[in-house]
Every structure is written in C-alpha cells, then in structure tokens.
Protein backbone atom coordinates (compact mmCIF):
# COMPACT_ATOMS: atom_id res chain seq x y z
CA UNK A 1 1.63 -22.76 -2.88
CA UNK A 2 4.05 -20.15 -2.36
CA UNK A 3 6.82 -18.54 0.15
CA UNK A 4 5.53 -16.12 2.34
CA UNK A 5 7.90 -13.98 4.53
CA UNK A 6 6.30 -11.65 7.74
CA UNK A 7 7.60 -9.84 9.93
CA UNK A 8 6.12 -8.69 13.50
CA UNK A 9 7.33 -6.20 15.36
CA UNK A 10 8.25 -5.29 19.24
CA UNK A 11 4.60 -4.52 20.19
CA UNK A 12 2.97 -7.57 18.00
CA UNK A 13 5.14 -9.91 20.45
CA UNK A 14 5.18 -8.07 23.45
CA UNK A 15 4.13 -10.76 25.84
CA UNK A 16 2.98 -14.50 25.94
CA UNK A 17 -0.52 -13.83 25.14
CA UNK A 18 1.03 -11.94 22.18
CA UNK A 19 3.11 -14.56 21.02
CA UNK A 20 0.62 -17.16 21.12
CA UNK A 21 -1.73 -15.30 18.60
CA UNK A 22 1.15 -14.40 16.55
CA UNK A 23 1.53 -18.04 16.18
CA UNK A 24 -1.87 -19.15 15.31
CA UNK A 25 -2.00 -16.37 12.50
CA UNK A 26 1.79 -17.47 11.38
CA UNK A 27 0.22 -21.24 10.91
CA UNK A 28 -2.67 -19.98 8.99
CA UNK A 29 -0.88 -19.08 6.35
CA UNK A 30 1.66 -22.35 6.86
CA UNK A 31 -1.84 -24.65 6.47
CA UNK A 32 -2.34 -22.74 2.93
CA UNK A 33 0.53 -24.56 1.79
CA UNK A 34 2.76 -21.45 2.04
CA UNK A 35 6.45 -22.12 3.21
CA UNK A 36 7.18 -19.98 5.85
CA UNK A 37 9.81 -16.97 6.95
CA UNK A 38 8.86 -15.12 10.21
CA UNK A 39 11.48 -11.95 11.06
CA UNK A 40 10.36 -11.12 14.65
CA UNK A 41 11.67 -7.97 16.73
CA UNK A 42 12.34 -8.04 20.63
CA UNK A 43 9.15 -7.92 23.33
CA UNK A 44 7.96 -5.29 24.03
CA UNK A 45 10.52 -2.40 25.34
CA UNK A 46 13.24 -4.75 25.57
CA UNK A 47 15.32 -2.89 23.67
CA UNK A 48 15.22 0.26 25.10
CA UNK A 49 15.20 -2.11 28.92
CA UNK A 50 18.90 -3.32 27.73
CA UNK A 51 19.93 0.10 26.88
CA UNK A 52 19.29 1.17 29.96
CA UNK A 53 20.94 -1.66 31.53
CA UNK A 54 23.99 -0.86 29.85
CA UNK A 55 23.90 2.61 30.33
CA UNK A 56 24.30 1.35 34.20
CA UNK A 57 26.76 -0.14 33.55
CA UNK A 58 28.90 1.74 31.60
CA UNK A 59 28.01 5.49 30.24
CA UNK A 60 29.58 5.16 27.24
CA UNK A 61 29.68 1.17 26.70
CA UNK A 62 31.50 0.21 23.66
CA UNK A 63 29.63 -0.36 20.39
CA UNK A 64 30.86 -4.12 19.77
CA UNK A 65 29.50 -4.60 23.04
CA UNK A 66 26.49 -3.19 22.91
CA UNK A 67 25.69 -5.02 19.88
CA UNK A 68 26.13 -8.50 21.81
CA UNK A 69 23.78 -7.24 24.20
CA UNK A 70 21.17 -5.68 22.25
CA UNK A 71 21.29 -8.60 20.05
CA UNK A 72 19.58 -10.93 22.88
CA UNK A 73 16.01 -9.36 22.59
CA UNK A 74 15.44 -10.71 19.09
CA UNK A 75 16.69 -13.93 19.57
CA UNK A 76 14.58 -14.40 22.88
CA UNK A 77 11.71 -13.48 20.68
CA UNK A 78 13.04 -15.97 17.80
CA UNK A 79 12.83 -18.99 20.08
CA UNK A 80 9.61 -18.14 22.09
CA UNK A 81 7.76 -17.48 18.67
CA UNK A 82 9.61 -21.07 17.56
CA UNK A 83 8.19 -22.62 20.78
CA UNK A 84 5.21 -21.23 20.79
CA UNK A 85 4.13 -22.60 16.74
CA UNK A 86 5.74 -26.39 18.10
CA UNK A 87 3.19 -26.29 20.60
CA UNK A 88 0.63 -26.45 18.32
CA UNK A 89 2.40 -29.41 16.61
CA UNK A 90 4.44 -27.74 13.74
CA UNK A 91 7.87 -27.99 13.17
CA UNK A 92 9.65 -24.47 13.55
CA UNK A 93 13.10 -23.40 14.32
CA UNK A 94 14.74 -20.25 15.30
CA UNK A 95 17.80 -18.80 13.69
CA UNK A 96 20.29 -15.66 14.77
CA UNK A 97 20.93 -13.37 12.16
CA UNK A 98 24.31 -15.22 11.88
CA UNK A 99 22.58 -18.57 11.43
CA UNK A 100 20.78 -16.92 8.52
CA UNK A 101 23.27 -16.00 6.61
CA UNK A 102 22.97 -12.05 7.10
CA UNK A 103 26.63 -10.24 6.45
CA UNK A 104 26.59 -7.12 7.36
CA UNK A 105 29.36 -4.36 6.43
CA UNK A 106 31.95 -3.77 9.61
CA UNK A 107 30.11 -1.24 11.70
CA UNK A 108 28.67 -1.46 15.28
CA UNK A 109 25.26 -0.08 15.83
CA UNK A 110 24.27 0.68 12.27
CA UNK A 111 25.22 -1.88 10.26
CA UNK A 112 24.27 -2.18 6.49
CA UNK A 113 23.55 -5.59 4.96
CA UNK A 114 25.96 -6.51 2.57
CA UNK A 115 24.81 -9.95 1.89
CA UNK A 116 22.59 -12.90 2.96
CA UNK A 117 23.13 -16.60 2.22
CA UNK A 118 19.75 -17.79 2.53
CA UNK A 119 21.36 -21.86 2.57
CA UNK A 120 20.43 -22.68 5.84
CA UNK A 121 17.04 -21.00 5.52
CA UNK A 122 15.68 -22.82 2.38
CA UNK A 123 17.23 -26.08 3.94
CA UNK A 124 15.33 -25.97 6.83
CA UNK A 125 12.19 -25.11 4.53
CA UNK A 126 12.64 -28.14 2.65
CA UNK A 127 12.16 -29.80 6.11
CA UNK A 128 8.40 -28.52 6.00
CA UNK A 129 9.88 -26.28 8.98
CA UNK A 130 8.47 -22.67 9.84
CA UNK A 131 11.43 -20.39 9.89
CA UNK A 132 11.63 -18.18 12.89
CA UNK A 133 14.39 -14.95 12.22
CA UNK A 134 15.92 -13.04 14.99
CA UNK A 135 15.48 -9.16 12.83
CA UNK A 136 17.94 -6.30 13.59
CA UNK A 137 20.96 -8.45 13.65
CA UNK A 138 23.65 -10.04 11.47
CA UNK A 139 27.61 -10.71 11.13
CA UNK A 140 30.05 -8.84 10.09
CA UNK A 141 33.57 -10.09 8.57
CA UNK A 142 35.29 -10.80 11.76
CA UNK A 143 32.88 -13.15 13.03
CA UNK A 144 31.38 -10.45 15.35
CA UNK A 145 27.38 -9.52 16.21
CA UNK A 146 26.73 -6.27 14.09
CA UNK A 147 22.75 -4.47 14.87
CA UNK A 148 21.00 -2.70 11.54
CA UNK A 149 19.90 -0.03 13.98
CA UNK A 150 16.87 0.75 15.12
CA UNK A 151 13.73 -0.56 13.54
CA UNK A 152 16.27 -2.59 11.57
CA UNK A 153 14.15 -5.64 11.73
CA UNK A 154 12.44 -4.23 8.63
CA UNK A 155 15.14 -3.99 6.56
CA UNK A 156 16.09 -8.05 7.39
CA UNK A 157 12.67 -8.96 6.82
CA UNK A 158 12.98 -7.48 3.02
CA UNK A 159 16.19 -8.01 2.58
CA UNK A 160 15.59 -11.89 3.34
CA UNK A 161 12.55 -11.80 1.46
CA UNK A 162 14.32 -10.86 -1.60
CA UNK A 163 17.21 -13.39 -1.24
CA UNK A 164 14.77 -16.00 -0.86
CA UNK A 165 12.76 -14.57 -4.07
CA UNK A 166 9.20 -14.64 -1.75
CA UNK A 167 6.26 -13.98 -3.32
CA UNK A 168 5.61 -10.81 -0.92
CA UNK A 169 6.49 -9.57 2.18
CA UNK A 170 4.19 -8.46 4.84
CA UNK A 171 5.38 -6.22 8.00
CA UNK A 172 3.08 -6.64 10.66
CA UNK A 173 2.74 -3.50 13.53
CA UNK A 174 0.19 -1.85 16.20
CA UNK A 175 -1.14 -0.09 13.47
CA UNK A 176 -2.85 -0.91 9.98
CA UNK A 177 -1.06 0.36 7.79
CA UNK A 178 0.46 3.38 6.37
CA UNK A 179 -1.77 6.41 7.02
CA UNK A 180 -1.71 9.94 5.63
CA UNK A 181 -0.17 11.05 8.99
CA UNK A 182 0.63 10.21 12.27
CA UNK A 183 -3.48 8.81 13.23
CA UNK A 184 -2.70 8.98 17.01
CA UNK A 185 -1.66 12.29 16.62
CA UNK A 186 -3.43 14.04 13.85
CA UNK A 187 -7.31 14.61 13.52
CA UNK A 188 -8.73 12.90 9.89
CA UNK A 189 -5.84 10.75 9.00
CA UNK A 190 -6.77 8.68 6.22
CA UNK A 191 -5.24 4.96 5.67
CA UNK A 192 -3.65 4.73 2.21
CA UNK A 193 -4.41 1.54 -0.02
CA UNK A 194 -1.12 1.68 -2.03
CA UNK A 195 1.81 4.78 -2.01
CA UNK A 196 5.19 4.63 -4.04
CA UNK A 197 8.15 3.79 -2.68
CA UNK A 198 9.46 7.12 -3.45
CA UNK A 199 6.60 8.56 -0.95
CA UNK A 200 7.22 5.74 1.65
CA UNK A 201 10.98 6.23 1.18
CA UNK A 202 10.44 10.40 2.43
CA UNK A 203 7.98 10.16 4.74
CA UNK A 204 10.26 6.90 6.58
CA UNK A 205 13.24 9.30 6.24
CA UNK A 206 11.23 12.05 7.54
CA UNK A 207 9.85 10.27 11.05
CA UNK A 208 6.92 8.09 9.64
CA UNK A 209 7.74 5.22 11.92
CA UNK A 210 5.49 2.58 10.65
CA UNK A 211 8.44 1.54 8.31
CA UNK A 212 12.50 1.71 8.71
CA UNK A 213 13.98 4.10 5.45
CA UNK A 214 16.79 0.92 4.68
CA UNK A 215 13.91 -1.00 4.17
CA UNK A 216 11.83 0.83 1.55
CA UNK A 217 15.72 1.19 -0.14
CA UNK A 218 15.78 -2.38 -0.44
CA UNK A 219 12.22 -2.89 -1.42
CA UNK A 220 12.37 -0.75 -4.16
CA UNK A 221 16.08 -2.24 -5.50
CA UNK A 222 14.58 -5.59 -5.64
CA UNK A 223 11.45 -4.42 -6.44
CA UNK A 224 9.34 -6.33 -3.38
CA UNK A 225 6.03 -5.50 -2.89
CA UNK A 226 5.28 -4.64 0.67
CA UNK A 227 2.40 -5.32 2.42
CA UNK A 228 1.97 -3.00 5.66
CA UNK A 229 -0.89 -4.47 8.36
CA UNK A 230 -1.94 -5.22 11.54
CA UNK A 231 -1.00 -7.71 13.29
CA UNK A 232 -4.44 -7.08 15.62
CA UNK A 233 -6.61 -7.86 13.23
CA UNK A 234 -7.42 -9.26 9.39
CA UNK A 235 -8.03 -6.11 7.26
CA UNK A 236 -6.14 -5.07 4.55
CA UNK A 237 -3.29 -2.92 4.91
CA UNK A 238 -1.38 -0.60 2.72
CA UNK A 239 0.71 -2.08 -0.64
CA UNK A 240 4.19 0.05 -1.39
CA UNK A 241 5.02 -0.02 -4.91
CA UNK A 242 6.01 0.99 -7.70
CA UNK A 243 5.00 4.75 -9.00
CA UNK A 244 4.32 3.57 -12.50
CA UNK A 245 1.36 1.06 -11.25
CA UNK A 246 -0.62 3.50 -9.43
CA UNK A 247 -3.05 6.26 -10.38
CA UNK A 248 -2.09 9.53 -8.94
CA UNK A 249 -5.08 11.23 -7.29
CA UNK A 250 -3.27 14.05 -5.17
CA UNK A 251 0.10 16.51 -5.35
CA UNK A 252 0.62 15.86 -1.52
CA UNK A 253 -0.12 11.99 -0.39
CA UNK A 254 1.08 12.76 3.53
CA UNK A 255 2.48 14.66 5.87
CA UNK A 256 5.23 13.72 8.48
CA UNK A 257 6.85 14.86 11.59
CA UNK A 258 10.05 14.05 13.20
CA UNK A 259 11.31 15.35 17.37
CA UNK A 260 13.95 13.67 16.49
CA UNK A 261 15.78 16.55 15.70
CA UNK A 262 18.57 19.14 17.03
CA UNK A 263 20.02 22.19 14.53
CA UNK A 264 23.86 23.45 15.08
CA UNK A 265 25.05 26.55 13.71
CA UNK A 266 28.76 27.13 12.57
CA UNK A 267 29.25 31.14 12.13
CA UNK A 268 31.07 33.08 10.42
CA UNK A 269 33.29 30.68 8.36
CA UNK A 270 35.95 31.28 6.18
CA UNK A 271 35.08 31.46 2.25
CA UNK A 272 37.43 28.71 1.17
CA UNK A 273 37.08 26.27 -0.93
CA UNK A 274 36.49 22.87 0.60
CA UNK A 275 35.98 23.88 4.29
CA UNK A 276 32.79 22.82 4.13
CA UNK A 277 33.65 19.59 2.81
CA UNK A 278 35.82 19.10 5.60
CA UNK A 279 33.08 19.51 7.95
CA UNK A 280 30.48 17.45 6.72
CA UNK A 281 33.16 14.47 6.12
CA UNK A 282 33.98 14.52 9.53
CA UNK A 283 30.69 13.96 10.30
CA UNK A 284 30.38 11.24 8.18
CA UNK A 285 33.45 9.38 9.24
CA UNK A 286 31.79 9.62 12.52
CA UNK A 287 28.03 8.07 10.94
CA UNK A 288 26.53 11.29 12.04
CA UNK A 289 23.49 11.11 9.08
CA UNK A 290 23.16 14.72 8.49
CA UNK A 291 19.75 16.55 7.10
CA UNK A 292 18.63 19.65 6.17
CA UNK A 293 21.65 22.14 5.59
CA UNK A 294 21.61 25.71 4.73
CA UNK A 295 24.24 28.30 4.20
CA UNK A 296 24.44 31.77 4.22
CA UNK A 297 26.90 34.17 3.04
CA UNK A 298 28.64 37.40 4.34
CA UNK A 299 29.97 38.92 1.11
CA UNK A 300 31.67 41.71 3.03
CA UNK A 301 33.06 39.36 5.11
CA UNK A 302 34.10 36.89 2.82
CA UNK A 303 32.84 33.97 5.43
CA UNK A 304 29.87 32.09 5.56
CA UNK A 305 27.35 30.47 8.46
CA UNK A 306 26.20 27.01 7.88
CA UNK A 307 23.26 25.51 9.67
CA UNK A 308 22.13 21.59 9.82
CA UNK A 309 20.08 19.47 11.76
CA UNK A 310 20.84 15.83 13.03
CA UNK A 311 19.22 13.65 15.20
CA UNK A 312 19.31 14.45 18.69
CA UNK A 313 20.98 11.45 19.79
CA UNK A 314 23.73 12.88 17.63
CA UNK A 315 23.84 16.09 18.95
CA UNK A 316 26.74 15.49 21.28
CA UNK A 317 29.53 14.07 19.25
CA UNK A 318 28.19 16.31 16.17
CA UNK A 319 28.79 19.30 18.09
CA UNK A 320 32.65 18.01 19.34
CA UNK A 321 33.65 17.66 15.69
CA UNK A 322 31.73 21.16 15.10
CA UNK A 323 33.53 23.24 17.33
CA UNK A 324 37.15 21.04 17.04
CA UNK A 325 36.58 22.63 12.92
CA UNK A 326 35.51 25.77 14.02
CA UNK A 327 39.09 26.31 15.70
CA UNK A 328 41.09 25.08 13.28
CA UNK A 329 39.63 26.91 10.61
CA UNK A 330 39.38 30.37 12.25
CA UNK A 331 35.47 30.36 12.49
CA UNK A 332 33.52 32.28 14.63
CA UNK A 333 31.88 30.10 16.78
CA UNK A 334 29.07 27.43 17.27
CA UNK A 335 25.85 27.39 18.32
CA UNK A 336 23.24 24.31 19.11
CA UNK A 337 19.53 23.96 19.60
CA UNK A 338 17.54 20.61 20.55
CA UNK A 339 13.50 22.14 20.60
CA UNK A 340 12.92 22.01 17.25
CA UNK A 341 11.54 19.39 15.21
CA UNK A 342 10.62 19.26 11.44
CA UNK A 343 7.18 18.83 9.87
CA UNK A 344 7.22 17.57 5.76
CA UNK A 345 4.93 16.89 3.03
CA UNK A 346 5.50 14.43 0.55
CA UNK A 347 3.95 13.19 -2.74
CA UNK A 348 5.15 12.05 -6.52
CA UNK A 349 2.37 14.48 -7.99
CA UNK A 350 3.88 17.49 -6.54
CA UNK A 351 6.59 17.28 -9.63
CA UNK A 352 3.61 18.21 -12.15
CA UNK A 353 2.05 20.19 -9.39
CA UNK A 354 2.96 24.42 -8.92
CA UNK A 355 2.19 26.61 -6.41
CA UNK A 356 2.56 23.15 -2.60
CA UNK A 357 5.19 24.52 -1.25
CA UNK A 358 3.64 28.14 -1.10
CA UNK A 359 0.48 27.13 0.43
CA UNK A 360 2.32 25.34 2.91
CA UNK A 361 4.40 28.41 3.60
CA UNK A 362 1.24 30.13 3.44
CA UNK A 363 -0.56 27.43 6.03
CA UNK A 364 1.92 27.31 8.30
CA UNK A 365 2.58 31.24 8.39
CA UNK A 366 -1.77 31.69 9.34
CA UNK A 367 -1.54 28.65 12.53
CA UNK A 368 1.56 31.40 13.61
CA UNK A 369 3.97 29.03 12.83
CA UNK A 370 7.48 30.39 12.52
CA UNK A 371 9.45 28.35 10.06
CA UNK A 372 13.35 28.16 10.86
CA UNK A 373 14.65 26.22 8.28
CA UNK A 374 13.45 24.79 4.37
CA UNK A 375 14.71 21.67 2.42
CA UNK A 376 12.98 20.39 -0.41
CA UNK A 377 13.14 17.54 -3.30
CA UNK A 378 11.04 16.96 -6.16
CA UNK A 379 8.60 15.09 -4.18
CA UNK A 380 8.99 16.42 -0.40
CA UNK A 381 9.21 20.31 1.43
CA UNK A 382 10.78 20.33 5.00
CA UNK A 383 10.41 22.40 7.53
CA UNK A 384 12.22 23.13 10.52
CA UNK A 385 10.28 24.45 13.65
CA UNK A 386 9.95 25.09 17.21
CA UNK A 387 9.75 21.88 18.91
CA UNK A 388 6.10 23.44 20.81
CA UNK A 389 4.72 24.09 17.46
CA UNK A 390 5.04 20.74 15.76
CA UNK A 391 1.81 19.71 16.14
CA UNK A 392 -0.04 22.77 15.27
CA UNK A 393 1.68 22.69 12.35
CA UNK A 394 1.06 19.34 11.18
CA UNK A 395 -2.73 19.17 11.88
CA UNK A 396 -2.81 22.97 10.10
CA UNK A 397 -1.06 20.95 7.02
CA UNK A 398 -2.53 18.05 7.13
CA UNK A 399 -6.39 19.99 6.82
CA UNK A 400 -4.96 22.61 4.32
CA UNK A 401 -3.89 20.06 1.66
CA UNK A 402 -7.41 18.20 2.70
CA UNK A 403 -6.04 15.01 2.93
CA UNK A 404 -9.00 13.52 5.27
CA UNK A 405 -10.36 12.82 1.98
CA UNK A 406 -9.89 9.81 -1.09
C-alpha cells in the first residue's frame, strides 16, 4: 500500500498500558499493507527525571554528557514499543538515532540534522519489519550522541519521513490536534482542520507546544504534509500545509502564549557602528536564540538602550555576555526581568487585512493589560507582558478576534 511514518510522543507512551495500545494502533495500520516508521519520545517525564538526576550530580554537567544521558529515555521507549508490537507476533526492531542514519551538525543539546541515511531503515522494511525510532537523537561527526533539543522528536519524525519519501506523516500527542489556542487554558478554543505552515511555523515559534518550530521548517522544505492527532482516540486531526491549497476564512487563525520568557535591558550604549552587532553575535556564538528586540535612542546622548527577550533558561549566560559588553564598550549598565511572558496572534490573511494589530492594542489596553514590548511580521504581532497578565490577555484576544467560531 504505502509507507506510513508516526510519531508518539512522551505522554502517548507514558507507561505499559500506554505502550501496549500504542502498539495495537501502530499494527493497524501495518495490517493495511502500510510499511511502517514509528519515531517514539521517552515515557512519560523521563526526560525532565534524568535532568534532574544530573543536575545531582553535577550543577553544571557537561553538554556531551548530558546528551549520552538524555539520550537513554528514547531508546528505552524504542525497544519497549519494539517489544511490545513482537508480542503480538510482528516483526519490529528498534533503532538509535545513530542506527538510523541521523547526522546531526557538531553541537550538544541542540543539534540540527544535517543528514539521514535512511539504508538501514528501508532494509529492515524490506524484511516486512515495523521500524521502531528512538526521536530527539542522532550523531554527530565524531562519532558522538548529539540531542535535537527539546520536543526534537518531531523534527526526526519529519525529517525521516522525508528521507524515506512517506506518503504522510502523522504526530501523535495528548491532544487532537492543533487548536486556535491553548484549549486547557483558554475558554472557546476551536480545533483547526488544516493551517499553513507559515501559521504553524509562528505560533510553534511563539509557545504553541503541540508541534516543535524545526519541524514545521522541515515540513514545509520538503513539502510533507502533517497530520496532527490523538493518539487517545480515532478522530481526525489537523492537516499543515501549504498556504496556496487552503481557503482563507479569517485575518487572525490563533493566538499563542509563551512563559518561557525573560527581557534584559542594555542602557545607555554607545552610538557606534557595529556595537550592536557585537552583542547579538556573542549571543549567538553562545546558541542563545534571541526574540523580540527593540532599541531606543538618546539623540542628545548619542547612545542607545536595547531591550530583548530570551528564554528563561537562557537568562543566565545571556546576561554574563550582556554585562561582560556592557564594560567593554562603556555602556551604562544592565538590567534583567524573568515575569513576563509574551502573548501573539498569527494568521496569513492578516497581510491583506488593515487595522489587527490595532484592535489588539486596543483589546489588550480595555482587559488593563500593559504591553511592554511589540514585534511583528507580516503574518504575526507580539507582545510582551507581565508574566500575571498572560492569561487575561490571551482569553481577552482570543474572544476579540472571535475565533470560537468557523
């Protein structure tokens, strides 16, 4: 029939029980005639378990290392999910990301994939064998594990799927599929049939956790179709596609949120060309992924202060490399806040659209929301607020733009 790739995630798998029924749905697909490719994350909270295990350990444990460890939790999912489909007398086998032929570039903790030999994979299909893939993990040139970062088992499950030229893709999660905000957070969220992956792209970028940003890159480079569902029940999920094949009912298709977020402040910098080029590469050199960024200037002066947000997990190193700058350039000082937290719409018909990004000024300045900070794109407006007002300001967003409603 075809090849079929799915992937299930950490709370899909989370215990035997789990496993078992991921199994029986795996073979019902395998009895269509479909070959099969299954990318599986780790149990559960076993990822954030080793974590803390290694934070024990060591405070500051070294990324190469951390990547051996945090590499186990996939691949005891991998042969469990293997085990559990022989039991019901199917061949399976589980591979590592190694064994799969993922190369990743030379990076520990967030890891891009570079490349995947899919040779041992279609071999072992040609056995009539269900493939079992430990997600989140590959190799890097030196022979060592590399992780693709959180929620990274997306990205190998598309990534894979478009080596191996599948006929779709489905990632399977606790929820059923990609909704026009958070639904356990925000009153009249609405379940989307099909959204771009322009749309899934921002809202993944901007804390919509139902799918990982590398993997909506790679989806939309190799144009795969993805298939968000449940992996709790049968019913149709969400398709992300291409723009051009959909009819576009809306200028705003969803809002999201992201606490994820701390804002430092570099004042009263020097006016000079390429200063703050120096910062922000810095940053980068260290993988510090940087977001919204706004600058102000003090003509009288002649300096300027620059403001950006990164995650929070960030915050400490970002702010080293801040304030080492801010000396050796002269500036006057930094400044750091972790309670805020950034609320976005997004949608492709806001390009043709005039007038979003005033009423959400509008909505946001009536529920007594202070905004902080504003980035935009053609398709999304950011912004930055108090951490305790996130919520109002979503739900206040989310009913303004009426998106409760087809």
């Amino acid at each position: 029939m075809g090849l079929v790739v799915q992937k299930f995630g950490g709370s899909s798998v989370g215990d035997v029980q789990k496993i078992k029924n991921v199994a029986r749905r795996i073979l019902d697909e395998y009895k269509k005639g479909n070959s099969m490719v299954v990318i599986v994350s780790a149990m559960g909270k076993t990822t954030d378990d080793l974590i803390k295990l290694a934070k024990e350990i060591n405070p500051n444990p070294p990324a190469r290392e951390m990547d051996a460890l945090m590499a186990t939790g996939e691949k005891v999912s991998a042969a469990m999910m293997a085990m559990a489909i022989a039991a019901e007398g199917i061949g399976a086998v589980s591979l590592t990301g190694q064994q799969a032929g993922v190369f990743t570039e030379t990076v520990h903790n967030k890891a891009r994939i570079l490349e995947i030999d899919p040779e041992r994979i279609e071999k072992e299909l040609a056995r009539s064998r269900v493939v079992i893939v430990a997600g989140f993990q590959g190799i890097n040139e030196y022979g060592d594990i590399t992780t693709i970062g959180r929620g990274g088992s997306d990205t190998s499950a598309v990534a894979i799927a478009a080596a191996l030229k599948a006929d779709y893709c489905e990632i399977f999660t606790d929820v059923d599929g990609v909704y026009t905000a958070d639904p356990f957070e925000v009153k009249g969220a609405r379940k989307l049939s099909e959204i771009s992956y322009e749309e899934m792209l921002e809202l993944a970028s901007l804390g919509a956790g139902v799918l990982h940003p590398r993997a909506v890159e790679v989806a939309q480079f190799h144009n795969v179709v993805i298939h968000v569902r449940s992996s709790f029940n049968n019913n149709q999920g969400t398709f992300v596609k291409e723009a051009n094949k959909m009819e576009r009912k809306k200028a705003v298709t969803g809002v999201a949120h992201d606490k994820d977020v701390a804002k430092i402040t570099i004042y009263a910098m020097p006016d000079k060309p390429g200063t703050a080029g120096k910062l922000f590469s810095k940053l980068g050199e260290a993988k510090i992924n940087v977001d919204v960024i706004v600058q102000s200037s003090h003509q009288q002066q002649n300096t300027n202060d620059i403001t950006f947000t990164v995650p929070r997990g960030d915050l400490d190193q970002a702010l080293k490399i801040t304030e080492a700058l801010s000396k050796e350039v002269g500036a006057g000082g930094v400044n750091s806040d972790a309670k805020v937290s950034k609320v976005s719409i997004v949608g492709v018909g806001m390009i043709s659209t005039p007038g979003v990004a005033a009423k959400m000024f509008a909505t946001l300045g009536s529920a007594g929301v202070n905004i902080d900070l504003i980035s935009t794109s053609e398709i999304k407006v950011s912004c930055v607020v108090a951490e305790k007002d996130v919520d109002k300001a979503v739900q206040a967003v989310h009913d303004a733009f009426e998106l409760e409603k087809e």
